[in-house]
Every structure is written in C-alpha cells, then in structure tokens.
Protein backbone atom coordinates (compact mmCIF):
# COMPACT_ATOMS: atom_id res chain seq x y z
CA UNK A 1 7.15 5.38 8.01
CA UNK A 2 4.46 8.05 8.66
CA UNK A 3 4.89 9.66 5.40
CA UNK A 4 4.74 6.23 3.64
CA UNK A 5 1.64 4.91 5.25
CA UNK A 6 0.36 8.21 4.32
CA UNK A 7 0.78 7.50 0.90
CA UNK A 8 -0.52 3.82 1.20
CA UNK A 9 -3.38 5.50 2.41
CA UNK A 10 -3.76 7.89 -0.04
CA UNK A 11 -3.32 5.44 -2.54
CA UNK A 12 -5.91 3.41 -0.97
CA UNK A 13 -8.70 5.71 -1.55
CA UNK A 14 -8.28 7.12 -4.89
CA UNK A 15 -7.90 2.90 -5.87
CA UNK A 16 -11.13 1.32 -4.94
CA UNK A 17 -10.45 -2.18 -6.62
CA UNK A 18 -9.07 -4.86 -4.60
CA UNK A 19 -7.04 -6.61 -6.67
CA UNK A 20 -4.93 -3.30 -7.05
CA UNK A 21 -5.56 -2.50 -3.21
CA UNK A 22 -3.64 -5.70 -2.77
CA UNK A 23 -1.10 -5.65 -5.27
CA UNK A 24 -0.35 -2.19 -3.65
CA UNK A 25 -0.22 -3.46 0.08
CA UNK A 26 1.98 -6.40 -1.30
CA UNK A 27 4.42 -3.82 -2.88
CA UNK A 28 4.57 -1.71 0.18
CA UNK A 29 5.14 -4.79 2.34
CA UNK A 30 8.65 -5.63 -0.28
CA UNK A 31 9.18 -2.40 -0.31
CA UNK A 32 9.90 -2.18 3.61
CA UNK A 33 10.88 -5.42 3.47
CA UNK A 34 8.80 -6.69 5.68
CA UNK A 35 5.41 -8.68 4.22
CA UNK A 36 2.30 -8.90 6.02
C-alpha cells in the first residue's frame, strides 16, 4: 500500500492537470477496490 501511494504520489506531481489528477485517483480507488 506504501509503495502504491508512492506511486499515486509520484504520479501526482509530474501530472499537474486535474482532470487527469482525478481520473488517476479514480483508477487507484478501482484498482484497490475501494473508491473514495
């Protein structure tokens, strides 16, 4: 979980646009399984 919110993170910052900030989160959340 570390590693992937690493990544989220990561992902975060080089991505400055929202609408790709959000379709990331949204993936992550699937992803886990679990949506925020």
């Amino acid at each position: 979980m570390k590693l992937r919110k690493k990544f989220l993170d990561f992902e975060y910052e080089e991505v400055l646009d929202i609408r790709t900030r959000e379709l990331i989160r949204v993936a992550c959340a699937v992803a886990v399984g679990c949506p925020d």
